[in-house]
PDB file of N, CA and C in Angstrom:
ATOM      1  N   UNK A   1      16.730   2.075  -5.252  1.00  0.00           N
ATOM      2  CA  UNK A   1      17.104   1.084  -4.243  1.00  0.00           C
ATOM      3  C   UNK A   1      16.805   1.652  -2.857  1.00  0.00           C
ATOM      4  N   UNK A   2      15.784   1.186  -1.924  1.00  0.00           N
ATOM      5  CA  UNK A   2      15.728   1.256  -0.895  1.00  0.00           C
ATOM      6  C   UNK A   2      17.151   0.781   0.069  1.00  0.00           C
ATOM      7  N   UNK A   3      17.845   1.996   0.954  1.00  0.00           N
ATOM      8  CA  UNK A   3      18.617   1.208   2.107  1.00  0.00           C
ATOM      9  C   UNK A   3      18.239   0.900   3.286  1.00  0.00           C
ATOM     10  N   UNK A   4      18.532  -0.225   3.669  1.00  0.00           N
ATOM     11  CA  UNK A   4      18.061  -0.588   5.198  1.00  0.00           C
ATOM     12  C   UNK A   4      18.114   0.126   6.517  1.00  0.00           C
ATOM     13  N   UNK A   5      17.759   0.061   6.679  1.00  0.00           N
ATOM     14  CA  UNK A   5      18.129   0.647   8.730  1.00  0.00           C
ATOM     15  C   UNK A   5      19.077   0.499   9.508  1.00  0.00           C
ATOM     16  N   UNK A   6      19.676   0.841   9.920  1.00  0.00           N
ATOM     17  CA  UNK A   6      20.578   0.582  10.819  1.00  0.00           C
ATOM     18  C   UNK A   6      20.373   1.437  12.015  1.00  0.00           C
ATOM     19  N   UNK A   7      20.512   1.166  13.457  1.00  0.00           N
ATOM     20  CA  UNK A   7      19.956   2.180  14.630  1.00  0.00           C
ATOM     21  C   UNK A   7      20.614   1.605  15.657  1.00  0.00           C
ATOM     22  N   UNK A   8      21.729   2.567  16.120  1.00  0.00           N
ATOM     23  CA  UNK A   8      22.622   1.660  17.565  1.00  0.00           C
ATOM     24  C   UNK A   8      22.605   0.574  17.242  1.00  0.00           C
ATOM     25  N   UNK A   9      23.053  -0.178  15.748  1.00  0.00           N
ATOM     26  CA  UNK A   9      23.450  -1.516  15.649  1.00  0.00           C
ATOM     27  C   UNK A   9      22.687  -2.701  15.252  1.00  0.00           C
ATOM     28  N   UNK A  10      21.248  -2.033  15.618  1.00  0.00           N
ATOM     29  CA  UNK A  10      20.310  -2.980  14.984  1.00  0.00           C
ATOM     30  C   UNK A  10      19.641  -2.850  13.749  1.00  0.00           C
ATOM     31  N   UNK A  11      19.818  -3.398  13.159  1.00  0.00           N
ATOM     32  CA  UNK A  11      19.160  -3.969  11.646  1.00  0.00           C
ATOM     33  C   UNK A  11      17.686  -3.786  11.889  1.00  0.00           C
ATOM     34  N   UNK A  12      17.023  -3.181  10.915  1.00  0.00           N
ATOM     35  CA  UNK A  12      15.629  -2.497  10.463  1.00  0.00           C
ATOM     36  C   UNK A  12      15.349  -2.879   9.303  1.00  0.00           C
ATOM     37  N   UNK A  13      16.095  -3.336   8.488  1.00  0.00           N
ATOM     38  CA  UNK A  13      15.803  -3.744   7.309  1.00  0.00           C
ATOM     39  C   UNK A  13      15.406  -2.592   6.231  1.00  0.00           C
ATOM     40  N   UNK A  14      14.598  -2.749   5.134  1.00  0.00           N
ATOM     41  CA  UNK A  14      13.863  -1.853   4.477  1.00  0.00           C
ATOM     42  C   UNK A  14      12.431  -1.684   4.924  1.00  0.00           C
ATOM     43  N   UNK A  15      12.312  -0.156   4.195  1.00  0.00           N
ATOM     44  CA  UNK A  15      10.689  -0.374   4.235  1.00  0.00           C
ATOM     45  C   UNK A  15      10.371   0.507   3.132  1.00  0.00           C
ATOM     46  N   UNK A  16       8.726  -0.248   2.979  1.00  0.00           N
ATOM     47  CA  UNK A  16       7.912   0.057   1.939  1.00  0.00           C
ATOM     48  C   UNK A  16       6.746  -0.009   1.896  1.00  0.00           C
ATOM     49  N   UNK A  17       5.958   0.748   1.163  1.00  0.00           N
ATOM     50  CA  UNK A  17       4.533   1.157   1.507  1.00  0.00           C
ATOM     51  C   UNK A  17       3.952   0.525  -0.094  1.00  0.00           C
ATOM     52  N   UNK A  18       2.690   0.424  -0.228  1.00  0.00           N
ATOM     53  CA  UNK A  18       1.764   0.115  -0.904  1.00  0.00           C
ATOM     54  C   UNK A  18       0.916   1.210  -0.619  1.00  0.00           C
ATOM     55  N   UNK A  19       0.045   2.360  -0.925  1.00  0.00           N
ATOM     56  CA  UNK A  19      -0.500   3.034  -0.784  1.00  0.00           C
ATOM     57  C   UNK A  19      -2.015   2.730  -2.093  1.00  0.00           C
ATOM     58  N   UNK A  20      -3.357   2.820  -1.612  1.00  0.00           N
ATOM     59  CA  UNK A  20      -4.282   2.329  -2.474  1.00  0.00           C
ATOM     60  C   UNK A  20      -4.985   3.243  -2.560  1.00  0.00           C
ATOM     61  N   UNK A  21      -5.716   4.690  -3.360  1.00  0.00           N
ATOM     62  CA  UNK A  21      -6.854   5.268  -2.779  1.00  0.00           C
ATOM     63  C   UNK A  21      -7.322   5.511  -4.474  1.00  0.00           C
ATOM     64  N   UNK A  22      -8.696   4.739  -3.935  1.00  0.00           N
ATOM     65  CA  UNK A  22      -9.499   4.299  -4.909  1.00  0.00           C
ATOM     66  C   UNK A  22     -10.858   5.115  -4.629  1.00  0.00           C
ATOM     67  N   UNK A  23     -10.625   6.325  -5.602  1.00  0.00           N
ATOM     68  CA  UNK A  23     -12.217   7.124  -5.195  1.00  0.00           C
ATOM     69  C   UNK A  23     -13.363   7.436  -6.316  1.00  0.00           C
ATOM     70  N   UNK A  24     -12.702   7.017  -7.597  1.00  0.00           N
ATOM     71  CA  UNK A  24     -13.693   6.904  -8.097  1.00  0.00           C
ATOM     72  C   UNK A  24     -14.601   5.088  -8.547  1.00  0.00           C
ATOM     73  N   UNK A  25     -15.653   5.562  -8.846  1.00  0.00           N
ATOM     74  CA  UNK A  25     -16.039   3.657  -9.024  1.00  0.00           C
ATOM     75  C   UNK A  25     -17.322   3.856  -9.764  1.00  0.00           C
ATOM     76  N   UNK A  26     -17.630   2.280 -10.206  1.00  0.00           N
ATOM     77  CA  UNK A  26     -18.405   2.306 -11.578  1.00  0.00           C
ATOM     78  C   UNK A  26     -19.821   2.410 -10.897  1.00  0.00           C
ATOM     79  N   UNK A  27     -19.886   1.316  -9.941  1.00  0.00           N
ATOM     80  CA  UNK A  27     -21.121   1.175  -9.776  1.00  0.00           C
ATOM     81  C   UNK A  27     -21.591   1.860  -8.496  1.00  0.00           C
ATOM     82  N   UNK A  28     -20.564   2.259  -7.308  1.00  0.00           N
ATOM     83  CA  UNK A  28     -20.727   2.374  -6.084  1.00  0.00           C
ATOM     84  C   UNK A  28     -20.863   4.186  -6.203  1.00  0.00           C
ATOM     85  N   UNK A  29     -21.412   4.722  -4.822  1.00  0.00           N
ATOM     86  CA  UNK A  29     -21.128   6.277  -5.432  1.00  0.00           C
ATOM     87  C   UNK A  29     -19.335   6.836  -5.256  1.00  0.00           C
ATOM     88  N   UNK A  30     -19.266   7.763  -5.887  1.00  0.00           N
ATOM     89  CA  UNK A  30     -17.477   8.260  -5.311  1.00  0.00           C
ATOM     90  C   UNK A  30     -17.472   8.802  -4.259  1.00  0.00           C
ATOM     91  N   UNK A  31     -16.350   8.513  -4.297  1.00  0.00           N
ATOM     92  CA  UNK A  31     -16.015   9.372  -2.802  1.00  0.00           C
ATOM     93  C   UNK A  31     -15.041  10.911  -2.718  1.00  0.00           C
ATOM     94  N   UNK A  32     -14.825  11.756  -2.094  1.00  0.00           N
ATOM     95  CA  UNK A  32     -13.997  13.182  -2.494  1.00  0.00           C
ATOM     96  C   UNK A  32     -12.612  12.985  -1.467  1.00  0.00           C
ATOM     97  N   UNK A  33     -12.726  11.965  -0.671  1.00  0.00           N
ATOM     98  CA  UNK A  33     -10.994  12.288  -0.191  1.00  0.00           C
ATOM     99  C   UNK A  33      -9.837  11.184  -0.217  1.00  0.00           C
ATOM    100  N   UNK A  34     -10.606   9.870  -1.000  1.00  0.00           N
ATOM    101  CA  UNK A  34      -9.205   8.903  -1.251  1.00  0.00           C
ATOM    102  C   UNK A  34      -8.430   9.091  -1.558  1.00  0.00           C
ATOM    103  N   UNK A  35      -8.380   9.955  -2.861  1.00  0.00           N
ATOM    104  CA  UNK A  35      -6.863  10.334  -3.867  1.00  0.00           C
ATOM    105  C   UNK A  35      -6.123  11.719  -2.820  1.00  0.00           C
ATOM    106  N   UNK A  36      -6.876  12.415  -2.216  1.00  0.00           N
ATOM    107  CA  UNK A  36      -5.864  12.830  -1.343  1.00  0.00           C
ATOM    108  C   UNK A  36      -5.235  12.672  -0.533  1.00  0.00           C
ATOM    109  N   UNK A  37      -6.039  11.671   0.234  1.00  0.00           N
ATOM    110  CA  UNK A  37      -5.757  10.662   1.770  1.00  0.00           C
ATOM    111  C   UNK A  37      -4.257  10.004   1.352  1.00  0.00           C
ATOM    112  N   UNK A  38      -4.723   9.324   0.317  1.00  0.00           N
ATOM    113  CA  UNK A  38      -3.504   8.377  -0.477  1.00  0.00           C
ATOM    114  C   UNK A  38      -2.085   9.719  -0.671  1.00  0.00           C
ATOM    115  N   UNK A  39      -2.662  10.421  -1.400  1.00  0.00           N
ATOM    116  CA  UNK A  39      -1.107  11.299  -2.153  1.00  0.00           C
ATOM    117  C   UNK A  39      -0.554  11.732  -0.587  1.00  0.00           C
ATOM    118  N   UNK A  40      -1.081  12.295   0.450  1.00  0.00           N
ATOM    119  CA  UNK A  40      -0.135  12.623   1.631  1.00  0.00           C
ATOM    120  C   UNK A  40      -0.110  11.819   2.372  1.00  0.00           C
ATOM    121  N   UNK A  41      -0.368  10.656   2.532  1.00  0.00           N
ATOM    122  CA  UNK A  41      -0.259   9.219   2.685  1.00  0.00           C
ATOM    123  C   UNK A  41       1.689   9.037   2.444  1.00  0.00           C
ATOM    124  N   UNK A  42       1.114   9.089   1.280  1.00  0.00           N
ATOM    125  CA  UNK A  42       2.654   8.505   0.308  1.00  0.00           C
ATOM    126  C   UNK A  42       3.657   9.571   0.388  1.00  0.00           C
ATOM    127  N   UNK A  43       3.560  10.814   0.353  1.00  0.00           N
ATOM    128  CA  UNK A  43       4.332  12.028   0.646  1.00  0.00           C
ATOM    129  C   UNK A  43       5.292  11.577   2.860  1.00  0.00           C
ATOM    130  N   UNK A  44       4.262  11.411   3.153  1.00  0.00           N
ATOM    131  CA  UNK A  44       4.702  11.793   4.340  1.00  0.00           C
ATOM    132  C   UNK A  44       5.527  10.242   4.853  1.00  0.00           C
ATOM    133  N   UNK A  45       5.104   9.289   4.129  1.00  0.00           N
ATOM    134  CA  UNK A  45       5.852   8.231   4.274  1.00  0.00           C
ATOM    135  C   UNK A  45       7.337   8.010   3.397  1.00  0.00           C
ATOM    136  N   UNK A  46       7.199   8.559   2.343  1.00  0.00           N
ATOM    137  CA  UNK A  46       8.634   8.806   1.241  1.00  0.00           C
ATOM    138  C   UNK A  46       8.954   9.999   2.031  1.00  0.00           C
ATOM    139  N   UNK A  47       9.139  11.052   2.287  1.00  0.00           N
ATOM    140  CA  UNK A  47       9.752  12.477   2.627  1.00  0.00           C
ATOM    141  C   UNK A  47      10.163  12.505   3.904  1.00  0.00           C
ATOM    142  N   UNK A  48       9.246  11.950   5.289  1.00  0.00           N
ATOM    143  CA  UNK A  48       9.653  12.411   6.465  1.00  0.00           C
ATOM    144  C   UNK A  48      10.352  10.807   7.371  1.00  0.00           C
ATOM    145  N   UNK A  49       9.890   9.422   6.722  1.00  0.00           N
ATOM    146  CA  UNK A  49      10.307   8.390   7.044  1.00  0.00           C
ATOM    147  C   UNK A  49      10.597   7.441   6.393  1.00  0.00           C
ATOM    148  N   UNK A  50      11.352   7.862   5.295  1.00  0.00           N
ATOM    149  CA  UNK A  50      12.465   7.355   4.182  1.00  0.00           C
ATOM    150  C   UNK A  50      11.872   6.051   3.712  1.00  0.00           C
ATOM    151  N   UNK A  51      10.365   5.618   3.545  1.00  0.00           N
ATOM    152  CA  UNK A  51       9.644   4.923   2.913  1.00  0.00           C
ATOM    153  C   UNK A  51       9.828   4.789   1.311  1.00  0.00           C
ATOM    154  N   UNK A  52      10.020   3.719   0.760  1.00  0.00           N
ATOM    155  CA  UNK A  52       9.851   3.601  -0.734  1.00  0.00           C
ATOM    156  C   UNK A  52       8.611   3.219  -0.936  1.00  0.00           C
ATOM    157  N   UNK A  53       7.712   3.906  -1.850  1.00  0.00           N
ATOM    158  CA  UNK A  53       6.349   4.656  -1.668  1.00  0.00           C
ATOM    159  C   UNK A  53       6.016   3.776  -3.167  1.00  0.00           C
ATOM    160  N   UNK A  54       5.200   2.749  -3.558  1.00  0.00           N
ATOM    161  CA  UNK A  54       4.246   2.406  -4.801  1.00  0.00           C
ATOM    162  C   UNK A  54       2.804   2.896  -4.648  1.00  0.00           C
ATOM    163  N   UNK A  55       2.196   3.875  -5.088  1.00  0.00           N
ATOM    164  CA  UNK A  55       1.134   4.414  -4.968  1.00  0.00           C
ATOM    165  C   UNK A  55      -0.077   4.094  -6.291  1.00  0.00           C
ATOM    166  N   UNK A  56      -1.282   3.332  -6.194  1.00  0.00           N
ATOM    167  CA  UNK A  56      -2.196   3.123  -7.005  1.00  0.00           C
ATOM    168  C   UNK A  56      -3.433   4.056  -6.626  1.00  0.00           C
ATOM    169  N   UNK A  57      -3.758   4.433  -8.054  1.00  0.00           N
ATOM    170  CA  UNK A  57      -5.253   4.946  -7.807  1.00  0.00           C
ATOM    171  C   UNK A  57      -6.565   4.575  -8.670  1.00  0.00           C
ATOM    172  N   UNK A  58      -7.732   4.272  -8.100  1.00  0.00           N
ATOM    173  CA  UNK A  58      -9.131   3.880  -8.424  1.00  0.00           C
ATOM    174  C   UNK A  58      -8.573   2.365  -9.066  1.00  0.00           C
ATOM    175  N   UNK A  59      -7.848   1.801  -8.338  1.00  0.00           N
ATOM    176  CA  UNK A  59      -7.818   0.201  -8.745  1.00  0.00           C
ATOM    177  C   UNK A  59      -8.568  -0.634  -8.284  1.00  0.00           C
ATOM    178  N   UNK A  60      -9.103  -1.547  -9.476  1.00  0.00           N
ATOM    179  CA  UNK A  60      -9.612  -2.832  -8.932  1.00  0.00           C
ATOM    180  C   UNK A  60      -8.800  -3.714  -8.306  1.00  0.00           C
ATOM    181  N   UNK A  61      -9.710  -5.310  -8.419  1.00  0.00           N
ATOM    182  CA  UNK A  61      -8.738  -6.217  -7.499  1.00  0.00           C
ATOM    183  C   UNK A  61      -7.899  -6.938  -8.319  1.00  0.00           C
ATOM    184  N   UNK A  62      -7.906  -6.589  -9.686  1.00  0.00           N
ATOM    185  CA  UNK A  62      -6.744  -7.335 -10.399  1.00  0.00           C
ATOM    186  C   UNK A  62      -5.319  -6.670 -10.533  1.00  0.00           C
ATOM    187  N   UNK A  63      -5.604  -5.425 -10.235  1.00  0.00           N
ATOM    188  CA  UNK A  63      -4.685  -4.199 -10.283  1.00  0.00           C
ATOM    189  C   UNK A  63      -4.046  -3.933  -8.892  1.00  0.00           C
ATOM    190  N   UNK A  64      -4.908  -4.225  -7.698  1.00  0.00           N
ATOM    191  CA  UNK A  64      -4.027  -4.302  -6.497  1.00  0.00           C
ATOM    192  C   UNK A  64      -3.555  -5.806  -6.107  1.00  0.00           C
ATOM    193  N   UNK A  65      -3.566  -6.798  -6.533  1.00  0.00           N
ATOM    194  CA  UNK A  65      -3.388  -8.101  -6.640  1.00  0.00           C
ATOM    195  C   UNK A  65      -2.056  -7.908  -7.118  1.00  0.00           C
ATOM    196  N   UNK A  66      -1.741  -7.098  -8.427  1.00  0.00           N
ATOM    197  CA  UNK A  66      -0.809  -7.047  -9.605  1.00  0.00           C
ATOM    198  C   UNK A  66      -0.095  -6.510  -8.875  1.00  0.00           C
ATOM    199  N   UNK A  67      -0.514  -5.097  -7.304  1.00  0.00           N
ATOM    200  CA  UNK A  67       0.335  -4.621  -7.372  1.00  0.00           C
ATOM    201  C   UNK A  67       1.464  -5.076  -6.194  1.00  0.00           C
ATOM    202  N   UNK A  68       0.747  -6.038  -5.232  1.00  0.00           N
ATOM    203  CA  UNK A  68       1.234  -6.847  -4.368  1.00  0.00           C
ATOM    204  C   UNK A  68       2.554  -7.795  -4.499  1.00  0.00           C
ATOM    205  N   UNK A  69       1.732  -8.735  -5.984  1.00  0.00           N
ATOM    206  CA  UNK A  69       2.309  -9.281  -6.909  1.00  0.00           C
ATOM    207  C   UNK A  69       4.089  -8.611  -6.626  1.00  0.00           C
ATOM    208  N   UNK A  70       3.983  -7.584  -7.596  1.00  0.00           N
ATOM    209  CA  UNK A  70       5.068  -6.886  -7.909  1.00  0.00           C
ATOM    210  C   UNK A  70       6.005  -6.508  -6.602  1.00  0.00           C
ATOM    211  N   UNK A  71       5.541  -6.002  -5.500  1.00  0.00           N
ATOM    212  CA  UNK A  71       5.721  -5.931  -4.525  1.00  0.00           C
ATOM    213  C   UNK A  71       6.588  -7.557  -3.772  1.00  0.00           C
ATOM    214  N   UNK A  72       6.318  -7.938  -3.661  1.00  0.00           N
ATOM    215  CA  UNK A  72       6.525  -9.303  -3.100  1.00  0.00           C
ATOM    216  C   UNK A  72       7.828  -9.656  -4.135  1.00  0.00           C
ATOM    217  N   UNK A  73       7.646  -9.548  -5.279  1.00  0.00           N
ATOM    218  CA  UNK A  73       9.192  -9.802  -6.083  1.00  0.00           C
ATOM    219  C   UNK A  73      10.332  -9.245  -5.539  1.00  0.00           C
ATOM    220  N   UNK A  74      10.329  -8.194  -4.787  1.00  0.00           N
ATOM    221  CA  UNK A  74      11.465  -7.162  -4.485  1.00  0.00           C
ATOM    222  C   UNK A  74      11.749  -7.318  -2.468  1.00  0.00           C
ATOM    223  N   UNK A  75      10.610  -8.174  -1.610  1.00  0.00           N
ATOM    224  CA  UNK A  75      10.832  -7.816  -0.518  1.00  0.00           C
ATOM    225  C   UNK A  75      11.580  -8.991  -0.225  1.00  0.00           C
ATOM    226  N   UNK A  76      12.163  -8.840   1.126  1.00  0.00           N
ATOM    227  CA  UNK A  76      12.833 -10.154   1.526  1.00  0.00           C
ATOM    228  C   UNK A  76      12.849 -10.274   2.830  1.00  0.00           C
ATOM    229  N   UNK A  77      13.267 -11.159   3.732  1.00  0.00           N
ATOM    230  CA  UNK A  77      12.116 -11.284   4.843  1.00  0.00           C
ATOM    231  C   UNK A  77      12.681 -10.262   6.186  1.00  0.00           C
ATOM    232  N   UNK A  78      13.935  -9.593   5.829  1.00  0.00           N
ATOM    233  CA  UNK A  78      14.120  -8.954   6.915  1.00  0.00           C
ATOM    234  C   UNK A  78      13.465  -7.205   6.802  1.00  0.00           C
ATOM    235  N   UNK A  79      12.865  -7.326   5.612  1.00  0.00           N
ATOM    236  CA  UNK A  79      12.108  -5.970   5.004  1.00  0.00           C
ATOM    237  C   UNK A  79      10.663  -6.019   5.898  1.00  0.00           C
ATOM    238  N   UNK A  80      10.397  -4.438   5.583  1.00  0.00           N
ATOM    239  CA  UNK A  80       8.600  -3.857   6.260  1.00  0.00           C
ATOM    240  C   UNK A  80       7.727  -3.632   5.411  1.00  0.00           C
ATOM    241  N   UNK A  81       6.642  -4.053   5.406  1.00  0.00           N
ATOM    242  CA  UNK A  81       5.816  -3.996   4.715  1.00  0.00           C
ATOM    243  C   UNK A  81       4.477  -2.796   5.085  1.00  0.00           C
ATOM    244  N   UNK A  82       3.961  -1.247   4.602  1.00  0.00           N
ATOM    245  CA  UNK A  82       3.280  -0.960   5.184  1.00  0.00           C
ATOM    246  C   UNK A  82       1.788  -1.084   3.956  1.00  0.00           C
ATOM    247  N   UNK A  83       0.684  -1.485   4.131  1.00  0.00           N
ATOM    248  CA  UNK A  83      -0.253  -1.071   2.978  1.00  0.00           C
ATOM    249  C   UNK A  83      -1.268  -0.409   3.958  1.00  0.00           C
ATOM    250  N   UNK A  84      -2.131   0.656   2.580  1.00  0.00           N
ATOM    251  CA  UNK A  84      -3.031   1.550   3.308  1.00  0.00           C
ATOM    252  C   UNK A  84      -3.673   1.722   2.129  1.00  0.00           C
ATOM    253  N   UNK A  85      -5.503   1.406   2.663  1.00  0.00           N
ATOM    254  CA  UNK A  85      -6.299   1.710   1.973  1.00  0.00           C
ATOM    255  C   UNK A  85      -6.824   3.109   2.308  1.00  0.00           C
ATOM    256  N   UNK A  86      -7.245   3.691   1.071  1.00  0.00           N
ATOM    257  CA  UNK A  86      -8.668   4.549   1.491  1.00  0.00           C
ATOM    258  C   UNK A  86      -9.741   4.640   0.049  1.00  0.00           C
ATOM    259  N   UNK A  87     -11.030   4.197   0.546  1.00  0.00           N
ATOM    260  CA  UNK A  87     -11.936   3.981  -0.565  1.00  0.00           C
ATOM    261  C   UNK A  87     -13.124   2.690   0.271  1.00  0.00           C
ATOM    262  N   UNK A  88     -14.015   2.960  -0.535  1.00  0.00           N
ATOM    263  CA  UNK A  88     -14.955   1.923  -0.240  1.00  0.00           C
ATOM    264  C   UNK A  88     -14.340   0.687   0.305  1.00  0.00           C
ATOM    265  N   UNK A  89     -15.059  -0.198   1.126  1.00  0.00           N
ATOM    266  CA  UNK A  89     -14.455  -1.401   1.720  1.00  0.00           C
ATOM    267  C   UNK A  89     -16.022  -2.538   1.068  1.00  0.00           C
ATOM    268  N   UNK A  90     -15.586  -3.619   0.850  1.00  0.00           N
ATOM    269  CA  UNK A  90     -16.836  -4.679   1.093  1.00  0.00           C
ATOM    270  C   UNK A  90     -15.985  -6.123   1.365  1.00  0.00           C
ATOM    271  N   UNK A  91     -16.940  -7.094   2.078  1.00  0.00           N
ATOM    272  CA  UNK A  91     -16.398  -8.298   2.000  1.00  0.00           C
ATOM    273  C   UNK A  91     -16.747  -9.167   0.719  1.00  0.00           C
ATOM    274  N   UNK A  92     -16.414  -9.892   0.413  1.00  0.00           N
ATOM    275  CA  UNK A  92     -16.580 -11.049  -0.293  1.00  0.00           C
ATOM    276  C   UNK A  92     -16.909 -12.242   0.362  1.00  0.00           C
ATOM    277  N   UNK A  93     -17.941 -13.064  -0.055  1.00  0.00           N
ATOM    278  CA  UNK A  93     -18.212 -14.343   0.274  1.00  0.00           C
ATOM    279  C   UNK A  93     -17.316 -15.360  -0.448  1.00  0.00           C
ATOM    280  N   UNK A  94     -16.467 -16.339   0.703  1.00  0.00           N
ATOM    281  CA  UNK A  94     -16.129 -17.298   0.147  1.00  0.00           C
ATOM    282  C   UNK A  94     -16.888 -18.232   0.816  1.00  0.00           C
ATOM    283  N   UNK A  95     -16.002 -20.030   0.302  1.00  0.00           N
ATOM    284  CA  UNK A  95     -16.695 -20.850   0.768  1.00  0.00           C
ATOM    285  C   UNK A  95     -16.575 -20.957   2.344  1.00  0.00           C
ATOM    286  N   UNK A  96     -17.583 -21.949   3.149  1.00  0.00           N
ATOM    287  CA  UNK A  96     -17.399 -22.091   4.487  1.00  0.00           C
ATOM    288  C   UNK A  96     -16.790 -22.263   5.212  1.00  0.00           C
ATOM    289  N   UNK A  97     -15.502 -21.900   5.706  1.00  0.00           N
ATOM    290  CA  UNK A  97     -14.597 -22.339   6.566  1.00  0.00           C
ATOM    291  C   UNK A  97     -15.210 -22.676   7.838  1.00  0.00           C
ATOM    292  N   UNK A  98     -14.028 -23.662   8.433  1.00  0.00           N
ATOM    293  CA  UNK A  98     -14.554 -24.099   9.803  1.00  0.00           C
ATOM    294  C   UNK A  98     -12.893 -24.286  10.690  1.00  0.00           C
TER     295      UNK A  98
END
């Protein structure tokens, strides 16, 4: 159980991190510092600023979708949300917005 904040009276709510570092991959080349970027990522956010830390590694987008998913079951709106990638980036084409 994450506890909330409290600071001279004001409410902070919770917080929580999503941490993503995705370094290996099928088709793209790998990369050598996501999974570390990520692990002291998540260390320094759980240990030094009382972050509740969900940490994924080399996930696709059904797996960080899932892990959002899961995420979102537990927050509520006076909670923090932090996410952090490290790993390849690309866009996706959708349809045309205007």
């Amino acid at each position: 159980m994450v506890a909330p904040r409290l600071v001279k009276g004001m409410y902070f709510g919770r917080y929580y991190a999503l941490i993503i570092g995705n370094q290996n991959y099928q088709i793209l080349e790998s990369l050598q510092t996501p999974r570390t970027d990520a692990e002291r990522t998540a260390a320094l956010l759980r240990d030094k600023y009382g972050f509740s830390v969900q940490m994924t590694e080399d996930a696709n987008d059904v797996t960080m979708l899932r892990a959002l998913n899961e995420l979102n079951k537990v927050l509520r709106p006076t909670d923090n949300v932090l996410l952090y990638y490290a790993g390849h980036g690309t866009r996706l084409k959708t349809g045309a917005t205007e």
